[in-house]
ModelCIF file with pLDDT and N, C-alpha, C, O atoms, coordinates in Angstrom:
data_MODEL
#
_entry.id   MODEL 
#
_entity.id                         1 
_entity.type                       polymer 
_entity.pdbx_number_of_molecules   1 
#
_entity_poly.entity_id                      1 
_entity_poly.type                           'polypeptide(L)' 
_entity_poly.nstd_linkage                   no 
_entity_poly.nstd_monomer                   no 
_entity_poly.pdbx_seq_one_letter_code       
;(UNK)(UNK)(UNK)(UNK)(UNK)(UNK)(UNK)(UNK)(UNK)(UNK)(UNK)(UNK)(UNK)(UNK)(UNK)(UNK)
(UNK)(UNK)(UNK)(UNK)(UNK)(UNK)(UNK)(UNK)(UNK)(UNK)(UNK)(UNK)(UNK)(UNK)(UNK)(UNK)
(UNK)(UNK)(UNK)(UNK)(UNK)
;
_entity_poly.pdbx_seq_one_letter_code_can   XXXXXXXXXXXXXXXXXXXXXXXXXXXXXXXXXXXXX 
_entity_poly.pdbx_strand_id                 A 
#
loop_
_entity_poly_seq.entity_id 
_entity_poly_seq.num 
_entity_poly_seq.mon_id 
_entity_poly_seq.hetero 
1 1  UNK n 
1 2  UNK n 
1 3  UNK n 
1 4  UNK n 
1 5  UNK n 
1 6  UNK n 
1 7  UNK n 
1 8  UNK n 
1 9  UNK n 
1 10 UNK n 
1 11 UNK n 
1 12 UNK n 
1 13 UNK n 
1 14 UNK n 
1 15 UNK n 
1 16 UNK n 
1 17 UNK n 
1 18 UNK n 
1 19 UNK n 
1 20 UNK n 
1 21 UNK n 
1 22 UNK n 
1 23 UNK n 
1 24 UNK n 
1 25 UNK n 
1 26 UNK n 
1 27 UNK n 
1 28 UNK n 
1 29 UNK n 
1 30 UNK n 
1 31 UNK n 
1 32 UNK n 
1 33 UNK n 
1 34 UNK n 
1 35 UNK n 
1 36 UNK n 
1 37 UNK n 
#
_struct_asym.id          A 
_struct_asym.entity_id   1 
#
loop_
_ma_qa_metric.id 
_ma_qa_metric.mode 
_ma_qa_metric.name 
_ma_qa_metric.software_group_id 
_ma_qa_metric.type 
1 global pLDDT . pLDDT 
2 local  pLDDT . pLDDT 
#
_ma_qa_metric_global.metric_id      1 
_ma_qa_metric_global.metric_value   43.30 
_ma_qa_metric_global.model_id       1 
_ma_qa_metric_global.ordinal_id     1 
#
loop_
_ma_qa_metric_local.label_asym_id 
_ma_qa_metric_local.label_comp_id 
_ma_qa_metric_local.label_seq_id 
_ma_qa_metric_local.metric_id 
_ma_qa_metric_local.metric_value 
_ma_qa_metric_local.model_id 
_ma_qa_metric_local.ordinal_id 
A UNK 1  2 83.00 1 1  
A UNK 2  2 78.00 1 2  
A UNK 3  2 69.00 1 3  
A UNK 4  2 59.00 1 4  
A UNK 5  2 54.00 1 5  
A UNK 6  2 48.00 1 6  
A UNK 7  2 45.00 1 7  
A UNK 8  2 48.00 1 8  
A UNK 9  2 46.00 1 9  
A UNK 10 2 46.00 1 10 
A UNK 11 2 45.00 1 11 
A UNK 12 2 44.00 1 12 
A UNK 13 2 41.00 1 13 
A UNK 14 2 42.00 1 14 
A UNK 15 2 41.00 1 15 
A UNK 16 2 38.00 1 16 
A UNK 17 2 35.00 1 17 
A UNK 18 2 39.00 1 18 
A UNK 19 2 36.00 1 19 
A UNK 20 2 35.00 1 20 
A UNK 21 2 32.00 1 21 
A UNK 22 2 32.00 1 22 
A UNK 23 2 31.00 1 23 
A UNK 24 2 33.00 1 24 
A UNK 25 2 35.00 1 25 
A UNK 26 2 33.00 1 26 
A UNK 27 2 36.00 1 27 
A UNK 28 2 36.00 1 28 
A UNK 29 2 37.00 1 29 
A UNK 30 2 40.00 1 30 
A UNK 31 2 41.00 1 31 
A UNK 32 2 43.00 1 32 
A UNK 33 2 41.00 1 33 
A UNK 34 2 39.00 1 34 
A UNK 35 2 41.00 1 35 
A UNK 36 2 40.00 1 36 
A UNK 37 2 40.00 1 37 
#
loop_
_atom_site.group_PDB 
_atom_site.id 
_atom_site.type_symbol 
_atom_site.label_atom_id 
_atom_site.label_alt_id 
_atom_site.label_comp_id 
_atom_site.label_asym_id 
_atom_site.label_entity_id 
_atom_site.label_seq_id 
_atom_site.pdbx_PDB_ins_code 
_atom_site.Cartn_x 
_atom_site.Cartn_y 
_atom_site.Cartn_z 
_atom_site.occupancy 
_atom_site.B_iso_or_equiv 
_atom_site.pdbx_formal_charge 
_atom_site.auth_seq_id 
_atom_site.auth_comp_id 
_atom_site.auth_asym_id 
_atom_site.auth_atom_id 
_atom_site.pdbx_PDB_model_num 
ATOM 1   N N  . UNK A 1 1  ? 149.821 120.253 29.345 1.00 83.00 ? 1  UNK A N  1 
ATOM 2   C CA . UNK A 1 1  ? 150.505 120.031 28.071 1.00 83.00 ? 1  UNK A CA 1 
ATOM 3   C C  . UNK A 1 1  ? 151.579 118.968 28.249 1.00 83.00 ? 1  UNK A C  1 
ATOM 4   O O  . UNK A 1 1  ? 152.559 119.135 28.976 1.00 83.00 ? 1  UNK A O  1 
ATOM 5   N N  . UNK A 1 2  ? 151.375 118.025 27.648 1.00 78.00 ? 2  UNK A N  1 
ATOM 6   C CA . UNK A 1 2  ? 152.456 116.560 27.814 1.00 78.00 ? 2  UNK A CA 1 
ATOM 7   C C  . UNK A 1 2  ? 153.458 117.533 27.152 1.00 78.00 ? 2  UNK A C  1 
ATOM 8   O O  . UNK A 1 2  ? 153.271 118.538 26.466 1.00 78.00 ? 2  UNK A O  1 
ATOM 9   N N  . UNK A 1 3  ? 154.654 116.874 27.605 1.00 69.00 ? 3  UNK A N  1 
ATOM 10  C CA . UNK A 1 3  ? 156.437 117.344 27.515 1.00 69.00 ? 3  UNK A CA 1 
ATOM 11  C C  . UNK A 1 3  ? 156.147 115.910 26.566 1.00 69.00 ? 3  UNK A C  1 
ATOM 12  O O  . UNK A 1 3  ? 155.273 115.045 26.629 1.00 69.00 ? 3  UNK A O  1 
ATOM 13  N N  . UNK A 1 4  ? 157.808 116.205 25.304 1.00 59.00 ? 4  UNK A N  1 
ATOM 14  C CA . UNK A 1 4  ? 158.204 115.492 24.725 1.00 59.00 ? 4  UNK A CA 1 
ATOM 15  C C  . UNK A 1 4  ? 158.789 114.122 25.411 1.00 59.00 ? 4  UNK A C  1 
ATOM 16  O O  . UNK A 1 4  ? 159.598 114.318 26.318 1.00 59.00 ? 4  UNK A O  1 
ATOM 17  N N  . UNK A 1 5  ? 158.488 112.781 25.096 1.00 54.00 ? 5  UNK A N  1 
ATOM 18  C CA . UNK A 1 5  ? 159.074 111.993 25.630 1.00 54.00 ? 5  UNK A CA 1 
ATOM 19  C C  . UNK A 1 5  ? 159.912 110.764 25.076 1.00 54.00 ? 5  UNK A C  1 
ATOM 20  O O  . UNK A 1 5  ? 159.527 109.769 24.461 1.00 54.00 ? 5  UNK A O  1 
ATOM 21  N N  . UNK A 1 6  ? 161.236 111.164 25.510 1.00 48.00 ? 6  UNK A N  1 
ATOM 22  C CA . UNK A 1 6  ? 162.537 110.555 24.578 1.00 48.00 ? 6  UNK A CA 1 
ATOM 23  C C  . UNK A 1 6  ? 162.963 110.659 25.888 1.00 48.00 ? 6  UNK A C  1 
ATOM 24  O O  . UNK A 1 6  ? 164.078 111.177 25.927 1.00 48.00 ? 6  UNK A O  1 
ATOM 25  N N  . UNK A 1 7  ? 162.509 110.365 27.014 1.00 45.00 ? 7  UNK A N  1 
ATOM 26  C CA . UNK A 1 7  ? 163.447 109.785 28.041 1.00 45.00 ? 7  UNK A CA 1 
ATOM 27  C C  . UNK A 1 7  ? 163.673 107.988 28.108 1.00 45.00 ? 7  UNK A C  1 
ATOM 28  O O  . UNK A 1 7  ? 163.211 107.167 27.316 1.00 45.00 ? 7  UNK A O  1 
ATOM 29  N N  . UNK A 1 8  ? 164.463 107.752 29.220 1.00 48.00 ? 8  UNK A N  1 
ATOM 30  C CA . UNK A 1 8  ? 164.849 106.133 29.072 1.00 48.00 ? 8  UNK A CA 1 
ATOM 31  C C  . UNK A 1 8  ? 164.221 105.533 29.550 1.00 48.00 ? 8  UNK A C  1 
ATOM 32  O O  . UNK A 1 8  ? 163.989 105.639 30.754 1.00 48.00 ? 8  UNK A O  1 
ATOM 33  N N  . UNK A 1 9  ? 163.484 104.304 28.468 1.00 46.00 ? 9  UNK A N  1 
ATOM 34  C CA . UNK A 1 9  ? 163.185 103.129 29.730 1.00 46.00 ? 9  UNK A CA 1 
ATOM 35  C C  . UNK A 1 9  ? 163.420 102.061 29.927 1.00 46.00 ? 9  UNK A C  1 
ATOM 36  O O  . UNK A 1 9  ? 163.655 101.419 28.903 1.00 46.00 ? 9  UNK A O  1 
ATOM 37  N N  . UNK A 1 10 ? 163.497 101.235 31.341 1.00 46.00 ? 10 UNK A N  1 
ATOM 38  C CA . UNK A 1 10 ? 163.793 100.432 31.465 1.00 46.00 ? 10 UNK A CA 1 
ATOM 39  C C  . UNK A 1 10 ? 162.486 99.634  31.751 1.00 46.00 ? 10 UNK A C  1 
ATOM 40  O O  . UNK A 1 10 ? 161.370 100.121 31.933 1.00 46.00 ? 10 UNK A O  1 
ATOM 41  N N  . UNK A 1 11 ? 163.053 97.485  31.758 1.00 45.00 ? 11 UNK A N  1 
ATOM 42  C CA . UNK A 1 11 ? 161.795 97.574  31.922 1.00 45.00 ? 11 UNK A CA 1 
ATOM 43  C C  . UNK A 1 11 ? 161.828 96.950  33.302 1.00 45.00 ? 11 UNK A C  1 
ATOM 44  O O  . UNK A 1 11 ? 162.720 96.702  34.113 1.00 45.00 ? 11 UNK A O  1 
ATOM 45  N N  . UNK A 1 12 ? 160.555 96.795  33.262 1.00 44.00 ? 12 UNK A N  1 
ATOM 46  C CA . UNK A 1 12 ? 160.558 96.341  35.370 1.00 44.00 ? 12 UNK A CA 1 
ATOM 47  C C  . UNK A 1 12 ? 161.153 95.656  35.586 1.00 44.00 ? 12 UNK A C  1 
ATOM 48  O O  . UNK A 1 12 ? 162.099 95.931  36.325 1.00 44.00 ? 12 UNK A O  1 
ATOM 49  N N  . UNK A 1 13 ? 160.943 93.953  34.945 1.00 41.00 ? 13 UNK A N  1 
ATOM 50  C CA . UNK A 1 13 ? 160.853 92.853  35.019 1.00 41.00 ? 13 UNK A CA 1 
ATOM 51  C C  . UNK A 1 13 ? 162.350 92.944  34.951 1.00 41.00 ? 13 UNK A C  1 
ATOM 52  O O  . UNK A 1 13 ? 162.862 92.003  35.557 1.00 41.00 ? 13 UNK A O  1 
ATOM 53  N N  . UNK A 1 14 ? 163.320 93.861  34.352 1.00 42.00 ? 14 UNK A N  1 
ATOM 54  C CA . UNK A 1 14 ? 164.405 93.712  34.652 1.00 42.00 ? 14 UNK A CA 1 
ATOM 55  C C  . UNK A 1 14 ? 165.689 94.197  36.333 1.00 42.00 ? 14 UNK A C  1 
ATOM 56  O O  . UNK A 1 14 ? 166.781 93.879  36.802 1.00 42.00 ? 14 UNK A O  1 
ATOM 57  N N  . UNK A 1 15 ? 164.660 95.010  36.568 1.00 41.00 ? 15 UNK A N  1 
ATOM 58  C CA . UNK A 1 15 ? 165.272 95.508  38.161 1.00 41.00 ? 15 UNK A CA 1 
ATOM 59  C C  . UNK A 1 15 ? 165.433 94.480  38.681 1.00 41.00 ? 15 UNK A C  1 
ATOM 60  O O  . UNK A 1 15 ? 164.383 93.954  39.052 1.00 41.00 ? 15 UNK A O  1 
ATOM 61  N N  . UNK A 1 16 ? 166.562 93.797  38.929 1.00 38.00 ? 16 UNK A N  1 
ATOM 62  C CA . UNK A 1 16 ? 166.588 92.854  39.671 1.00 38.00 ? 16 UNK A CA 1 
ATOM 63  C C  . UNK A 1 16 ? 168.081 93.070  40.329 1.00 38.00 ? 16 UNK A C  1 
ATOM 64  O O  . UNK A 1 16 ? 169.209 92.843  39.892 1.00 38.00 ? 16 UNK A O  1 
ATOM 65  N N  . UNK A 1 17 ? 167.511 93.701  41.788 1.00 35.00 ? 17 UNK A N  1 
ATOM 66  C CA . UNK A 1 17 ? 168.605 93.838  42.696 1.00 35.00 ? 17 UNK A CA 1 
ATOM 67  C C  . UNK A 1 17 ? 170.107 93.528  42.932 1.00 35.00 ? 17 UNK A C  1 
ATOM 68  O O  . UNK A 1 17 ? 170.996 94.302  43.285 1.00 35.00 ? 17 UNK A O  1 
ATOM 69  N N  . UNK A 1 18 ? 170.187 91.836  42.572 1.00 39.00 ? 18 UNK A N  1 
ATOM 70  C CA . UNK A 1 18 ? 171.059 91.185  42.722 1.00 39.00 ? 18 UNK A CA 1 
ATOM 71  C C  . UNK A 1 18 ? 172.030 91.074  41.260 1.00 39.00 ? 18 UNK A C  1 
ATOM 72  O O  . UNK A 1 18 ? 173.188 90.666  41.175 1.00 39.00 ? 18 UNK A O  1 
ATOM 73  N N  . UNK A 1 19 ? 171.359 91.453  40.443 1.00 36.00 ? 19 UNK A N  1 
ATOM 74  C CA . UNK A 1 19 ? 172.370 91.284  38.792 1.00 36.00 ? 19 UNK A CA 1 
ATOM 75  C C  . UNK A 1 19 ? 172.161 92.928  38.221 1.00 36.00 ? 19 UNK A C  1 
ATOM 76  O O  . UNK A 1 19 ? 171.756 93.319  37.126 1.00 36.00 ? 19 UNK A O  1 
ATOM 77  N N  . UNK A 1 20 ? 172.599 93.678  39.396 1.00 35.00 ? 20 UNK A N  1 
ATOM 78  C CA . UNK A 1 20 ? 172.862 95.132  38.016 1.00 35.00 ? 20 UNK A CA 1 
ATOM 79  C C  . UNK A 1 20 ? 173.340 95.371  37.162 1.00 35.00 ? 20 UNK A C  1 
ATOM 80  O O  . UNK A 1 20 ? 173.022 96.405  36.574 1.00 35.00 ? 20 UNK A O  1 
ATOM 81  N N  . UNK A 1 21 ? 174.494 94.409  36.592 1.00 32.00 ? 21 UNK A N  1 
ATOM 82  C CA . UNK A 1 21 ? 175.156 94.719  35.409 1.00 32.00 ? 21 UNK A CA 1 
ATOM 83  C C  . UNK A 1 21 ? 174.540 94.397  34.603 1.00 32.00 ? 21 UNK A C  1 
ATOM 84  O O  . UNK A 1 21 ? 174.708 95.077  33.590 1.00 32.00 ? 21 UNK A O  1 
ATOM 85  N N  . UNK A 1 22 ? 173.211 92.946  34.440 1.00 32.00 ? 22 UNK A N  1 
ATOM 86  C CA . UNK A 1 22 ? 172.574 92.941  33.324 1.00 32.00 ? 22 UNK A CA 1 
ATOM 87  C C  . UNK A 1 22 ? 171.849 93.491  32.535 1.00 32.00 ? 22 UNK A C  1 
ATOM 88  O O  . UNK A 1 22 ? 171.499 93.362  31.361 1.00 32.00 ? 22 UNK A O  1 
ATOM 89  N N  . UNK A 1 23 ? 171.580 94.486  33.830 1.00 31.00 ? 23 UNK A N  1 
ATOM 90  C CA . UNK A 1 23 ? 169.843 95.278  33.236 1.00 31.00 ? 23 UNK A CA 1 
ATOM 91  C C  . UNK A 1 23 ? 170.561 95.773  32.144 1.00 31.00 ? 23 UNK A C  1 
ATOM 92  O O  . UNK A 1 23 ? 171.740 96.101  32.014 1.00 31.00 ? 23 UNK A O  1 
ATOM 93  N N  . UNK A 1 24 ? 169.174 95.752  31.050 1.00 33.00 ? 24 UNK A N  1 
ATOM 94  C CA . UNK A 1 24 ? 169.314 96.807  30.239 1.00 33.00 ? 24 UNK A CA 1 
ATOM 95  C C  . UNK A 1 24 ? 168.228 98.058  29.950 1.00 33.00 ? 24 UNK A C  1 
ATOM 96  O O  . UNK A 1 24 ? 167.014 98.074  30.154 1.00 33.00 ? 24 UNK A O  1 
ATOM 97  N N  . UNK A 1 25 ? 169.176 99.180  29.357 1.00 35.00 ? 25 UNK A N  1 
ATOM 98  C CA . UNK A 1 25 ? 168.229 100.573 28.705 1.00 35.00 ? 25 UNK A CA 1 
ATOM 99  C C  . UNK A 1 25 ? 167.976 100.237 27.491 1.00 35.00 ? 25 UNK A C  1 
ATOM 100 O O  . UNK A 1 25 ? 168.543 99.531  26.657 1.00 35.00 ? 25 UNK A O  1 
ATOM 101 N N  . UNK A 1 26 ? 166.636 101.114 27.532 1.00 33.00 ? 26 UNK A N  1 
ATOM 102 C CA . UNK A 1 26 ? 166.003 101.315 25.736 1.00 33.00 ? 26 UNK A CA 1 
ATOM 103 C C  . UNK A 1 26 ? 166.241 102.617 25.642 1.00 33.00 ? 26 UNK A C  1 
ATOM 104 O O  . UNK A 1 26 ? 165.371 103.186 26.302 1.00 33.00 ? 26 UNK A O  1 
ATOM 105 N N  . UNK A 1 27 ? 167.040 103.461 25.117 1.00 36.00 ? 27 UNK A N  1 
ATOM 106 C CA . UNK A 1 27 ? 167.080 104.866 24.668 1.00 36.00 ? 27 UNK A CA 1 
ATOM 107 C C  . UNK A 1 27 ? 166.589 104.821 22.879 1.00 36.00 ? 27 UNK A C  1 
ATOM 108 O O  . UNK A 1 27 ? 166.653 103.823 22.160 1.00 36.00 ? 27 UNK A O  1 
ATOM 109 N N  . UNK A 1 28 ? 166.039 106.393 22.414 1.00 36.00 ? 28 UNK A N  1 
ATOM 110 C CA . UNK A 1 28 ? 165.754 106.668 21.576 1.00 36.00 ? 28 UNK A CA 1 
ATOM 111 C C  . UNK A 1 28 ? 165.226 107.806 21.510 1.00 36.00 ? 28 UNK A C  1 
ATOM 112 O O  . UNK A 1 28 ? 165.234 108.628 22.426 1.00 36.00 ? 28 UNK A O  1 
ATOM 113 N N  . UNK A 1 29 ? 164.640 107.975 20.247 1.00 37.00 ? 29 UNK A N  1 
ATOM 114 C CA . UNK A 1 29 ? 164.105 109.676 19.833 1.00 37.00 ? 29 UNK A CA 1 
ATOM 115 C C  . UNK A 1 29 ? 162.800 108.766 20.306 1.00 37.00 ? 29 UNK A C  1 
ATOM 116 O O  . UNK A 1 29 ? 162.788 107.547 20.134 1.00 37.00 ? 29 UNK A O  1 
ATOM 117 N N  . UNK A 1 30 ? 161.519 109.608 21.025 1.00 40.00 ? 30 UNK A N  1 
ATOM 118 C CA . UNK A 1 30 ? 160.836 109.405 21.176 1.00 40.00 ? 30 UNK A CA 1 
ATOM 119 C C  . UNK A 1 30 ? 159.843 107.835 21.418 1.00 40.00 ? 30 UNK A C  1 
ATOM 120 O O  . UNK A 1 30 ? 158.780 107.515 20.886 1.00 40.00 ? 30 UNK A O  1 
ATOM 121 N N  . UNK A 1 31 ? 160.689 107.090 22.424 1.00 41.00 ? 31 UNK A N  1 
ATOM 122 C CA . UNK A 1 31 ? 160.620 105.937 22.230 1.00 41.00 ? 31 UNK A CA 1 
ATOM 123 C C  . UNK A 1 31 ? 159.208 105.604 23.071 1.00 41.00 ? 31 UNK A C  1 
ATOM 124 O O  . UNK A 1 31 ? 158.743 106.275 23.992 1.00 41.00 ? 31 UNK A O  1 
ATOM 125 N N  . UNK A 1 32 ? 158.672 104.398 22.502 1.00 43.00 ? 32 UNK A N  1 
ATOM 126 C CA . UNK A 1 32 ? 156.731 103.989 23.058 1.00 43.00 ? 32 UNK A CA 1 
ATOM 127 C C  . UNK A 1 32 ? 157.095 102.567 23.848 1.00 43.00 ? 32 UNK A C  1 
ATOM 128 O O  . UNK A 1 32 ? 157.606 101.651 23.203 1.00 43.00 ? 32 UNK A O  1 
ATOM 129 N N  . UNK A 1 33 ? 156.858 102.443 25.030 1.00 41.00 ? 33 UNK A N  1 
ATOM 130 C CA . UNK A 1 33 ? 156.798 101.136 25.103 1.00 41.00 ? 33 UNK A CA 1 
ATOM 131 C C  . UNK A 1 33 ? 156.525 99.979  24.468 1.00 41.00 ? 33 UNK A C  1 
ATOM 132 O O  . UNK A 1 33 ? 157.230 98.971  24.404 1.00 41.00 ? 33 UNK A O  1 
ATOM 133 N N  . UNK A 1 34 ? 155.070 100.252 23.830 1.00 39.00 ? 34 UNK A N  1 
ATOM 134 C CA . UNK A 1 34 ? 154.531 99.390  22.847 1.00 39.00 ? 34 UNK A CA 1 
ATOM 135 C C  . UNK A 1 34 ? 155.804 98.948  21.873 1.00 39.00 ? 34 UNK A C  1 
ATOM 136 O O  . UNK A 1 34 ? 155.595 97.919  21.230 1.00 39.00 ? 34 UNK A O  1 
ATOM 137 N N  . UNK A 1 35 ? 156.954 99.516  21.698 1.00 41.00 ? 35 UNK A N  1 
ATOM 138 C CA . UNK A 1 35 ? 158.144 98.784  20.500 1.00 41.00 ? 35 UNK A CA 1 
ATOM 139 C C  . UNK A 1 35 ? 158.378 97.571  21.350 1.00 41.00 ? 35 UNK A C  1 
ATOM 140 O O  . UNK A 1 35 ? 158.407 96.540  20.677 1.00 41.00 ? 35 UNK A O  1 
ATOM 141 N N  . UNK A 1 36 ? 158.539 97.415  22.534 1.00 40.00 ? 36 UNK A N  1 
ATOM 142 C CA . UNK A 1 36 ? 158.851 96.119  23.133 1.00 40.00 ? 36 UNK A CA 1 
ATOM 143 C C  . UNK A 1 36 ? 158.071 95.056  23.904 1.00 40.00 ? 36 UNK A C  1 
ATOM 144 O O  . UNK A 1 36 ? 158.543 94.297  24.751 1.00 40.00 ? 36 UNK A O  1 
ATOM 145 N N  . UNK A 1 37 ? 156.353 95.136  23.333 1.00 40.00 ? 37 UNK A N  1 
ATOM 146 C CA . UNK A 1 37 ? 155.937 94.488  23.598 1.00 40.00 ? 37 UNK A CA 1 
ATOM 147 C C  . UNK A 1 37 ? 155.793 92.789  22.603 1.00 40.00 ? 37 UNK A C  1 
ATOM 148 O O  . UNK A 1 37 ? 155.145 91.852  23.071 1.00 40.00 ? 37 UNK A O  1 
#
């Protein structure tokens, strides 16, 4: 049974070791990747 999913994501392409302050989160009620494609 899939759990509700409204956890955070980030996206890959943003992990970038050397600039952590830039990354950013996508939070929301039930958020799809597909919004940021």
């Amino acid at each position: 049974k899939e759990k509700r999913n409204d956890d955070k994501l980030v996206k890959k392409s943003e992990v970038d070791y050397e600039n952590a302050a830039d990354w950013k989160v996508y939070e929301g009620e039930q958020t799809s990747p597909l919004d940021y494609l």
